[in-house]
Protein backbone atom coordinates (compact mmCIF):
# COMPACT_ATOMS: atom_id res chain seq x y z
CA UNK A 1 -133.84 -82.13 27.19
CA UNK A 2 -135.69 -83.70 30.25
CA UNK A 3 -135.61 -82.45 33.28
CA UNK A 4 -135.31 -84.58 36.59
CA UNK A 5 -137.11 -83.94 39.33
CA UNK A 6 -136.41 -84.71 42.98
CA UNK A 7 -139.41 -85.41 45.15
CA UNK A 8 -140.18 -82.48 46.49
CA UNK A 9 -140.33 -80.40 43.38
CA UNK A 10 -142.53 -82.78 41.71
CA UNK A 11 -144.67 -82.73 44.58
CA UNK A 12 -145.01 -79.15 44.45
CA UNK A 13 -145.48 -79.16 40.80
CA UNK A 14 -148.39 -81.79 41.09
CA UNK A 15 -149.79 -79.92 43.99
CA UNK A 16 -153.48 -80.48 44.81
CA UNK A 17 -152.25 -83.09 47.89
CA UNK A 18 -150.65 -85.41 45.39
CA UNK A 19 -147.97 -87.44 47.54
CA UNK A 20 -145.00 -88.74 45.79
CA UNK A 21 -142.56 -91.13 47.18
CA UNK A 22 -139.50 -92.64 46.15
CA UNK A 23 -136.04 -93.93 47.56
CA UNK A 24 -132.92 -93.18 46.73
CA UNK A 25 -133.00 -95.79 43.91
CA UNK A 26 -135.82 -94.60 42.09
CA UNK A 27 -136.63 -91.49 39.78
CA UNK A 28 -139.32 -89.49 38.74
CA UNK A 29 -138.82 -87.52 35.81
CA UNK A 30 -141.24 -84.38 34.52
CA UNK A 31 -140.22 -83.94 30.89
CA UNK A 32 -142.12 -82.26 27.58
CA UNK A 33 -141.70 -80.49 24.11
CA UNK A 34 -143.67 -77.55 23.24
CA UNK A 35 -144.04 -76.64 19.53
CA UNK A 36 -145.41 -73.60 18.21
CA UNK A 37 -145.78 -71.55 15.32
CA UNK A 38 -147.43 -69.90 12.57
CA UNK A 39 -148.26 -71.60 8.79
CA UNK A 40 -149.39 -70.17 5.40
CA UNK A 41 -151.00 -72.51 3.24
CA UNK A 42 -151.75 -71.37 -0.56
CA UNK A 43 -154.50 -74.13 -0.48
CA UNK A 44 -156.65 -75.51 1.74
CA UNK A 45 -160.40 -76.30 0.27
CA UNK A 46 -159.48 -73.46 -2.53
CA UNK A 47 -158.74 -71.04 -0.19
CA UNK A 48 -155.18 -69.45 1.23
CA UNK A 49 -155.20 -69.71 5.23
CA UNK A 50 -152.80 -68.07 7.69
CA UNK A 51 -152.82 -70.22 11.32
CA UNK A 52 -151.65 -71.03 14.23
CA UNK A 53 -150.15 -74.09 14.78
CA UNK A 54 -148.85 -77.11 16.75
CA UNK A 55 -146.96 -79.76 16.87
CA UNK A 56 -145.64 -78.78 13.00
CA UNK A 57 -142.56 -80.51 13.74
CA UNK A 58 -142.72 -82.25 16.81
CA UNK A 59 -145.51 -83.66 19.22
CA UNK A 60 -146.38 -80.97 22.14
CA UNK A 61 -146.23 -83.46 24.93
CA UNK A 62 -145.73 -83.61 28.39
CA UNK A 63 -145.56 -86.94 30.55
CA UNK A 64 -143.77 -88.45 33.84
CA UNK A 65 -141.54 -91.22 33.21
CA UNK A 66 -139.34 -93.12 36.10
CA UNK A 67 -137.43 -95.86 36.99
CA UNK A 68 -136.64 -98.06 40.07
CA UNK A 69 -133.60 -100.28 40.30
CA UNK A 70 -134.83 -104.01 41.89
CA UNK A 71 -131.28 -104.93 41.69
CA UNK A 72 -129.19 -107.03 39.61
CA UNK A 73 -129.33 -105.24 36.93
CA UNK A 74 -133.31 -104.91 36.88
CA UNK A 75 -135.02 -102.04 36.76
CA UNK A 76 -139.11 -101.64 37.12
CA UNK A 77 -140.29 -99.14 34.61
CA UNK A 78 -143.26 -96.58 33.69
CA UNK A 79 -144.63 -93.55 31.05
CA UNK A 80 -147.35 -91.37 31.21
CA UNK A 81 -147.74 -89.16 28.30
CA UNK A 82 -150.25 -86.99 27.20
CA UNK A 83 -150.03 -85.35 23.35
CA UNK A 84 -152.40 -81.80 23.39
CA UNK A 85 -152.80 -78.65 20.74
CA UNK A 86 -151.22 -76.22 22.32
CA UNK A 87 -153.21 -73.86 20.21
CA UNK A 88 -156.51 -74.13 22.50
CA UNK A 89 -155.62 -76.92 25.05
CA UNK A 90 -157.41 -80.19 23.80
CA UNK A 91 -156.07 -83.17 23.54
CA UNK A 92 -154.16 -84.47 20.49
CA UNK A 93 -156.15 -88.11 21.19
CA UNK A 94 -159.29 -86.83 21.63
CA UNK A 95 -161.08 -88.61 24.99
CA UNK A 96 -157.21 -89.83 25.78
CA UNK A 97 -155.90 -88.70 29.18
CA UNK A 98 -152.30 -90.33 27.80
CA UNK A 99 -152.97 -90.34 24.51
CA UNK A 100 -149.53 -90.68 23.21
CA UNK A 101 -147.93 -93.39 25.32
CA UNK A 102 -148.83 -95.35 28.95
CA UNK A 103 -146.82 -98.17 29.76
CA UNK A 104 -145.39 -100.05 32.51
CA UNK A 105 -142.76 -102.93 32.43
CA UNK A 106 -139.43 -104.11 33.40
CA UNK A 107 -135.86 -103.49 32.18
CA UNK A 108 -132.84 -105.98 32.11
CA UNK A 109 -129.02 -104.89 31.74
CA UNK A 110 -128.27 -108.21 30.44
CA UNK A 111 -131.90 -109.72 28.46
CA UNK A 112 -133.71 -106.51 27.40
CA UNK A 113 -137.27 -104.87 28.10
CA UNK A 114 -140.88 -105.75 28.34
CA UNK A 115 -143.33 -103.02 28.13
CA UNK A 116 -147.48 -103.53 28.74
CA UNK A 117 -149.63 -100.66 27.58
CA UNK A 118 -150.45 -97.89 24.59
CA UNK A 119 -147.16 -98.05 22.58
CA UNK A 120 -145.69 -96.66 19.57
CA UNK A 121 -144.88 -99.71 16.91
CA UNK A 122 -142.20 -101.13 15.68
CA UNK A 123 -142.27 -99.36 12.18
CA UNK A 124 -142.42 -95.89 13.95
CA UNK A 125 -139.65 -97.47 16.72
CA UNK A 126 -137.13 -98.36 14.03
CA UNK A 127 -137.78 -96.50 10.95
CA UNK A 128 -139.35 -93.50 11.97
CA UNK A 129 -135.98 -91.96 13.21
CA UNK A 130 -134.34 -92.22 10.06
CA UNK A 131 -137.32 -90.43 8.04
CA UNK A 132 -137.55 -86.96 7.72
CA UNK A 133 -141.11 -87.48 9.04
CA UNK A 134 -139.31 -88.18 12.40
CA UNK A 135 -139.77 -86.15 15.30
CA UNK A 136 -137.26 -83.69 15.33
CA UNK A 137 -136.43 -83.37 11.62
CA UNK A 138 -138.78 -82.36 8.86
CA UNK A 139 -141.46 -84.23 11.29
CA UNK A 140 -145.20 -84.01 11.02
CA UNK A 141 -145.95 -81.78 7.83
CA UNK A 142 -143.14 -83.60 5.76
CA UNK A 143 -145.04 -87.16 6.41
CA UNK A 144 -145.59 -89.45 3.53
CA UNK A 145 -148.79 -89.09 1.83
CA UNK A 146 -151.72 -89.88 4.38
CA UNK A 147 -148.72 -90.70 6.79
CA UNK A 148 -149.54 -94.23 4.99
CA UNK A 149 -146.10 -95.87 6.30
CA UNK A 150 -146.48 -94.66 9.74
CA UNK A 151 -143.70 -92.92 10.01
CA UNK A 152 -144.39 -89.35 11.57
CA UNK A 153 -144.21 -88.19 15.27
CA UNK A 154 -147.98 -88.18 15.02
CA UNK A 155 -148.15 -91.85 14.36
CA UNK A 156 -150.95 -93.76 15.82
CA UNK A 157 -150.33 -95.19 18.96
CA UNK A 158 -151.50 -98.86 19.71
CA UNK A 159 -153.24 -100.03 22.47
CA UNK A 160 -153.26 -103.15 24.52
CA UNK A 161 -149.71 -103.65 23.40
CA UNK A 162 -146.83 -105.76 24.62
CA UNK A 163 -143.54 -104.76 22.98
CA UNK A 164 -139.94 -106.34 23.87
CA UNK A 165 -136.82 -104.55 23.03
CA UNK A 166 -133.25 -105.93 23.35
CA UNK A 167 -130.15 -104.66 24.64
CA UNK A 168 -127.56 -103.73 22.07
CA UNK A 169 -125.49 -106.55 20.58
CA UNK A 170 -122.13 -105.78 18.79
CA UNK A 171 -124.74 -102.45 17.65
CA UNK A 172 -127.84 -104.45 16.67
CA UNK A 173 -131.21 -103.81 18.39
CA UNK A 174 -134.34 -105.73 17.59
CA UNK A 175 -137.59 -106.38 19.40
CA UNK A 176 -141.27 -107.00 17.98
CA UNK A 177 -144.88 -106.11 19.69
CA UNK A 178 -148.31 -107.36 19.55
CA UNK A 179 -151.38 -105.23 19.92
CA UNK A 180 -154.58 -107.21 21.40
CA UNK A 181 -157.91 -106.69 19.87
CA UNK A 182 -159.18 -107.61 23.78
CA UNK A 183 -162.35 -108.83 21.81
CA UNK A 184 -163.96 -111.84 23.72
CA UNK A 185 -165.48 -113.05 20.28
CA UNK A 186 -163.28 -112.55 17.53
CA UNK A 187 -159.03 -112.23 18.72
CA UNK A 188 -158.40 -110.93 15.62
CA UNK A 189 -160.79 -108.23 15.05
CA UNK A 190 -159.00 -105.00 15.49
CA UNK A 191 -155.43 -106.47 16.32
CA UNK A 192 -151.65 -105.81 15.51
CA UNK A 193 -148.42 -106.97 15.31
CA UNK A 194 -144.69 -105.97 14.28
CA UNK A 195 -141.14 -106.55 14.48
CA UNK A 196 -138.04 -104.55 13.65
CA UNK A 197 -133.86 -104.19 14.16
CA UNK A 198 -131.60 -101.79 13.76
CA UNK A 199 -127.83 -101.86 13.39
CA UNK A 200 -125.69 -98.82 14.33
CA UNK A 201 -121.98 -98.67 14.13
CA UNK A 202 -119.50 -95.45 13.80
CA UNK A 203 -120.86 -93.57 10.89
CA UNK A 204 -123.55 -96.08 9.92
CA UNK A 205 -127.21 -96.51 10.99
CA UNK A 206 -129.21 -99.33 9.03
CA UNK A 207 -132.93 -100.45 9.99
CA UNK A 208 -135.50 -102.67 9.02
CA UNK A 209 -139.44 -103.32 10.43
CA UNK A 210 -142.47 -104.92 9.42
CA UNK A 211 -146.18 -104.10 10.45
CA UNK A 212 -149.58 -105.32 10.01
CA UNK A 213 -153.33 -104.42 11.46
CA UNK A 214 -156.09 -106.27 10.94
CA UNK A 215 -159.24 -104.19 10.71
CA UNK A 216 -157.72 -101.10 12.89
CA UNK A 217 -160.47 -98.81 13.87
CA UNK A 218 -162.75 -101.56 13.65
CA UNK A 219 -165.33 -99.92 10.63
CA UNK A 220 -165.05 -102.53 8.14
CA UNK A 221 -166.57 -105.03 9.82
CA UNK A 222 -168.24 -102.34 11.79
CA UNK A 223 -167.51 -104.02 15.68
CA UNK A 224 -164.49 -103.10 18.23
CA UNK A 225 -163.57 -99.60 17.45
CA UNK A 226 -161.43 -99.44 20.28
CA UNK A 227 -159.25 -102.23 19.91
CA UNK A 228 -155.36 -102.06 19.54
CA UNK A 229 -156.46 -99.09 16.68
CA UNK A 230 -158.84 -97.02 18.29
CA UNK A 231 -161.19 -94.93 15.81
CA UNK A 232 -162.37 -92.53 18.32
CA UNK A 233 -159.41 -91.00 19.06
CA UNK A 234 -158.22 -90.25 15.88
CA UNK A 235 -155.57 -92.73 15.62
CA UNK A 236 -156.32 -94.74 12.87
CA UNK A 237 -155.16 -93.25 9.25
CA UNK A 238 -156.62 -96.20 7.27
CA UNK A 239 -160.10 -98.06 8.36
CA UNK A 240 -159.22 -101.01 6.43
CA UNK A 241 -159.78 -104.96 6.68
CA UNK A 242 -156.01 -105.29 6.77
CA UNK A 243 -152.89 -102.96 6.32
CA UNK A 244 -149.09 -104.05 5.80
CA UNK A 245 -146.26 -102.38 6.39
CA UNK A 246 -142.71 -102.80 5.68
CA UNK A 247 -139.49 -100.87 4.72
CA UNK A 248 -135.57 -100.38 4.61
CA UNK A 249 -133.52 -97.48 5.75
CA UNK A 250 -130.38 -96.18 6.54
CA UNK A 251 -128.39 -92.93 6.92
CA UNK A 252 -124.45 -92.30 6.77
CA UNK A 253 -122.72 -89.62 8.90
CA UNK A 254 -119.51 -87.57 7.75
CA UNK A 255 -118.46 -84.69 9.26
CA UNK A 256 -121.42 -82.25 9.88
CA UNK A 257 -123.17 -83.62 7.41
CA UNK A 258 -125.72 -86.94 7.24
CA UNK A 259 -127.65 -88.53 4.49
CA UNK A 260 -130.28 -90.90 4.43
CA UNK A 261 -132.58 -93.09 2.08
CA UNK A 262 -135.57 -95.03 3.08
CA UNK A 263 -137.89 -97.17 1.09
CA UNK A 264 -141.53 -98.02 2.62
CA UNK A 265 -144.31 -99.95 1.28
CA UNK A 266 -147.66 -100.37 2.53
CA UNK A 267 -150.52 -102.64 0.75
CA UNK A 268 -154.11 -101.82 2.40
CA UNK A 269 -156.97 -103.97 1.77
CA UNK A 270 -160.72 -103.77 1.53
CA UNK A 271 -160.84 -99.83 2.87
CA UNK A 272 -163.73 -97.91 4.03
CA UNK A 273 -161.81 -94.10 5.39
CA UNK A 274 -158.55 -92.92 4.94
CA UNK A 275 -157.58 -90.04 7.59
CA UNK A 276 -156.93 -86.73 5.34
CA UNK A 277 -155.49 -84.52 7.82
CA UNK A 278 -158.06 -81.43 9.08
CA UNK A 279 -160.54 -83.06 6.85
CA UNK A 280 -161.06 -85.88 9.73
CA UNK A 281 -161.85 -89.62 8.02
CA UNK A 282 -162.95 -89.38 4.52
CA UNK A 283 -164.54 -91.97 2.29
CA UNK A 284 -162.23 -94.40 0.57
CA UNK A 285 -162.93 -97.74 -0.93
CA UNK A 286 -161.28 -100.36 -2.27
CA UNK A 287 -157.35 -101.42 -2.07
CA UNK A 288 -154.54 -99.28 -2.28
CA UNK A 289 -150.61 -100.34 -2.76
CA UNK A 290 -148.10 -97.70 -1.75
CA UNK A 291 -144.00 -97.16 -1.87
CA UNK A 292 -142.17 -94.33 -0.90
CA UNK A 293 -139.14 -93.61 -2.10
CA UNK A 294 -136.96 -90.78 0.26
CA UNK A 295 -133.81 -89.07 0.07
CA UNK A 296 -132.99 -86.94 2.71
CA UNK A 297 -129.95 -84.46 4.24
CA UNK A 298 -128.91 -82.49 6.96
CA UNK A 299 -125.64 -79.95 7.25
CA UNK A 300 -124.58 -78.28 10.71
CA UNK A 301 -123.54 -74.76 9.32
CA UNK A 302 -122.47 -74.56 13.24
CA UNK A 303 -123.28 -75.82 16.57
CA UNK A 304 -126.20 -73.94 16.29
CA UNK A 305 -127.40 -73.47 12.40
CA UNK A 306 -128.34 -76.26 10.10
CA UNK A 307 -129.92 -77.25 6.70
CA UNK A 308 -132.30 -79.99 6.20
CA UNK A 309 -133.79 -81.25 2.89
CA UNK A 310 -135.99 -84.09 1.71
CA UNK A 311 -137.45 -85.24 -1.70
CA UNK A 312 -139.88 -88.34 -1.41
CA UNK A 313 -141.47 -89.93 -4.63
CA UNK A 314 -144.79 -91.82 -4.03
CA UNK A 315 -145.68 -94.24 -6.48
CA UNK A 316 -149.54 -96.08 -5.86
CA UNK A 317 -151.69 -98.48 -7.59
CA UNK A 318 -155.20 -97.80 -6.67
CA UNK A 319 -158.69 -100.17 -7.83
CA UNK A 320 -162.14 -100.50 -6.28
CA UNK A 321 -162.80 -103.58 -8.87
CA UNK A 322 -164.51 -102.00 -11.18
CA UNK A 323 -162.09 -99.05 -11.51
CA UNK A 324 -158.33 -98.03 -11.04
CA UNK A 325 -155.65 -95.53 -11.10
CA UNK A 326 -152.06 -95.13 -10.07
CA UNK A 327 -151.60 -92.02 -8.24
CA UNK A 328 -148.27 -90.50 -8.01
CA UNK A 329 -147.02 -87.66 -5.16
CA UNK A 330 -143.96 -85.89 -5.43
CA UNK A 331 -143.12 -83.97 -1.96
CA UNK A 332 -140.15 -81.64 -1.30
CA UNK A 333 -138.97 -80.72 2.68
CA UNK A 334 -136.39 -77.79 3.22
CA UNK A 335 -135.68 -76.78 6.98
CA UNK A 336 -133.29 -74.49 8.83
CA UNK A 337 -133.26 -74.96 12.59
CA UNK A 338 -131.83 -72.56 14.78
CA UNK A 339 -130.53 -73.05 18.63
CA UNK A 340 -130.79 -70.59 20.65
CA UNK A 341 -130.11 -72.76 23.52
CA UNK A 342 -129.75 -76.67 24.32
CA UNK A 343 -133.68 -76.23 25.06
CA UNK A 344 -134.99 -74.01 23.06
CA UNK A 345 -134.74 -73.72 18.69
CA UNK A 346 -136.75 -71.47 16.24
CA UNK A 347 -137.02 -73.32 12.69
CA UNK A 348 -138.66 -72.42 9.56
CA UNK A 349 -140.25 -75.15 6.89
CA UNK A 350 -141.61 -75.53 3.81
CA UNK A 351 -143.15 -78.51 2.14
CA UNK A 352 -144.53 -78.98 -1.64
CA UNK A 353 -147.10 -81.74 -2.63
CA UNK A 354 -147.96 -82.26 -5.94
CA UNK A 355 -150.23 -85.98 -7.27
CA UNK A 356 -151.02 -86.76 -10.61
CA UNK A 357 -152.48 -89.98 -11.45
CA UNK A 358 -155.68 -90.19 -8.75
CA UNK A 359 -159.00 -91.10 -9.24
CA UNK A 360 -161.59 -88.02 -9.98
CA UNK A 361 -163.72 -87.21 -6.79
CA UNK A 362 -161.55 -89.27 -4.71
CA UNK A 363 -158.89 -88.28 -1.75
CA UNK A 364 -156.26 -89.60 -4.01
CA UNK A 365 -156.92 -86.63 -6.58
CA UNK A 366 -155.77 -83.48 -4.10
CA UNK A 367 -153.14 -82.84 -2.76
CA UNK A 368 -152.56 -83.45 1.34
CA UNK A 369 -150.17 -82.45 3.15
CA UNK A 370 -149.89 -84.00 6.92
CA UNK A 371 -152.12 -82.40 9.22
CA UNK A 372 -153.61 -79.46 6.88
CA UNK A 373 -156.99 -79.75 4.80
CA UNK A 374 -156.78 -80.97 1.60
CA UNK A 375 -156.32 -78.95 -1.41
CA UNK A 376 -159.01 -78.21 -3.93
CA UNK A 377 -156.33 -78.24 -6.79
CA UNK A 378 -152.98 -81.47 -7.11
CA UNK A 379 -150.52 -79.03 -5.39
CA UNK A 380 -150.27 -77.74 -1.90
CA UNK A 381 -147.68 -75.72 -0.29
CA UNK A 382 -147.02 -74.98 3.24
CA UNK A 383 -144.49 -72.51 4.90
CA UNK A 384 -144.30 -72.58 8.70
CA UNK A 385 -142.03 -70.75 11.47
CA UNK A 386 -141.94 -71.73 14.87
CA UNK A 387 -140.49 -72.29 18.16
CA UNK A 388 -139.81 -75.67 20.08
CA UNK A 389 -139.17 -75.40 23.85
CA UNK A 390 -138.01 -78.55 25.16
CA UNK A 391 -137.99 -79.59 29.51
């Protein structure tokens, strides 16, 4: 839950001389989720490991957001958030003072909002919340192999971006954003672009979205790393000439219960790295062609107790040209959150992984689940328990 601040509490929390200002129209908000806990892994490079760990199922943030009313149903806009390990401090973006998202833009009652700045896209935006990769549910460690749709709360975050969203119409939402490469010699070397819309009525929440990057990262043709995919900071998954994105979801709510399905497929051309968790950017050629298949539930037991679940079937066609495969993942969620407050939860998790079908000596042959180290072996498990804090 956030927390609004009036102005002289968030000038004493800034301290250090910062002056803050605002009248009676405006608002500055201090907000953030902390998430910590412990994980056993019965595979990580052929050994067991017992860690600390953040962020397992949703992104330790903190950020200032606000808002001031221009009148006539305008409103001027901003966020400033910053994603770090809570483990030892650094920063989830490495080099990223707001790694997660910094925007500014305007707000209309009646026509919708503009946003300028480092943005989540639209895949994440309209998708992502009916995953259980989505930030809150199963989130980051139940993400679809190599989070290769994009659809976990660690999701890269895309700079140089201008994103519109509409206002709700008769429960649809749509909007679409483009990421500049801000390259001087080449406009689409390290770009993106994406659209999506959502319809929500009663019991019924159906989405759609569609993403593409050309050359995120910027390593295949080896210029403008730090584009609207930056490679420095961790945020690309897939150094790749060109990766598309696009899916169908939708979840049904009855009584204390909701389910969901989801399909997501994502074709990636000419790669050089695919992001494999601890493991950093490892070496993968060639062109990979991904969909995800996912089933997923949730039961209140009570206000306070309830029962998650997800199954997700990964089906891939892999080649380099001269070679191919067609890796396969299976990957089973179960969660039970517990409120002790409307703040504060403890959870436990466990995910399964288990590929058949990959290429020897390649990232496709071990298992990988989000975040961790690969496996030496096709399985992995994971079993975390933790605490999220929420202000």
């Amino acid at each position: 839950m956030n927390k609004s601040l009036n102005t002289s509490f968030l000038a004493a929390a800034l301290s250090a001389g910062c002056v803050v200002s605002a009248h009676a129209q405006s608002s500055v908000t201090l907000y953030g989720v902390i998430d910590a806990g412990l994980i056993y892994t019965n595979n990580q490079g052929g050994h067991s490991a017992w860690q600390e760990t953040s962020s397992a199922t949703e992104n330790t943030v903190f950020g200032l957001k606000g808002t001031e009313d221009l009148g006539g149903g305008l409103q001027a806009v901003f966020k400033l958030e910053n994603g770090f390990n809570l483990n030892n401090g650094t920063q989830f973006n490495s080099g990223d003072a707001f790694g997660e998202q910094t925007y500014a833009g305007l707000q209309s009652s009646q026509f919708g909002t503009v946003l300028l700045g480092r943005q989540f896209d639209s895949v994440n935006d309209y998708l992502g919340p009916l995953s259980a990769a989505g930030s809150g549910y199963g989130g980051n460690l139940s993400a679809h192999p190599f989070n290769n749709d994009n659809l976990a709360a660690d999701s890269l975050s895309l700079n140089n971006t201008v994103k519109y969203v509409s206002t709700s119409y008769a429960g649809v939402t749509f909007g679409g954003a483009y990421s500049f490469s801000n390259n001087a010699n080449s406009f689409s070397n390290n770009r993106a672009y994406g659209f999506g819309a959502t319809y929500a009525h009663g019991p019924i929440n159906v989405a759609a979205a569609y993403l593409q990057m050309n050359n995120a990262g910027g390593g295949v043709l080896g210029t403008n790393p730090n584009g609207a995919v930056s490679l420095a900071d961790g945020s690309a998954d897939f150094v790749a000439a060109r990766q598309r994105i696009w899916g169908v979801g939708g979840n049904y709510v009855f009584g204390p219960a909701t389910v969901g399905l989801l399909w997501t497929h994502s074709q990636i051309d000419n790669m050089a790295s695919v992001f494999a968790g601890s493991a950093g950017n490892v070496a993968l050629n060639g062109g990979l062609r991904l969909n995800n298949y996912e089933v997923n539930a949730r039961y209140a037991l009570s206000s306070a107790l309830s029962l998650a679940g997800a199954y997700t079937f990964t089906d891939g066609a892999y080649s380099t040209g001269g070679t191919s495969s067609s890796p396969r993942w299976h990957e089973v969620t179960l969660q039970t959150d517990y409120s002790l407050s409307k703040r504060t939860d403890l959870y436990a998790e466990g995910v399964y992984e288990h590929v058949s079908g990959g290429t020897n000596g390649s990232a496709l042959n071990n298992a990988t689940i989000n975040t961790l180290s690969p496996s030496s072996t096709n399985s992995q498990v994971a079993i975390t328990v933790g605490v999220k804090h929420a202000f």
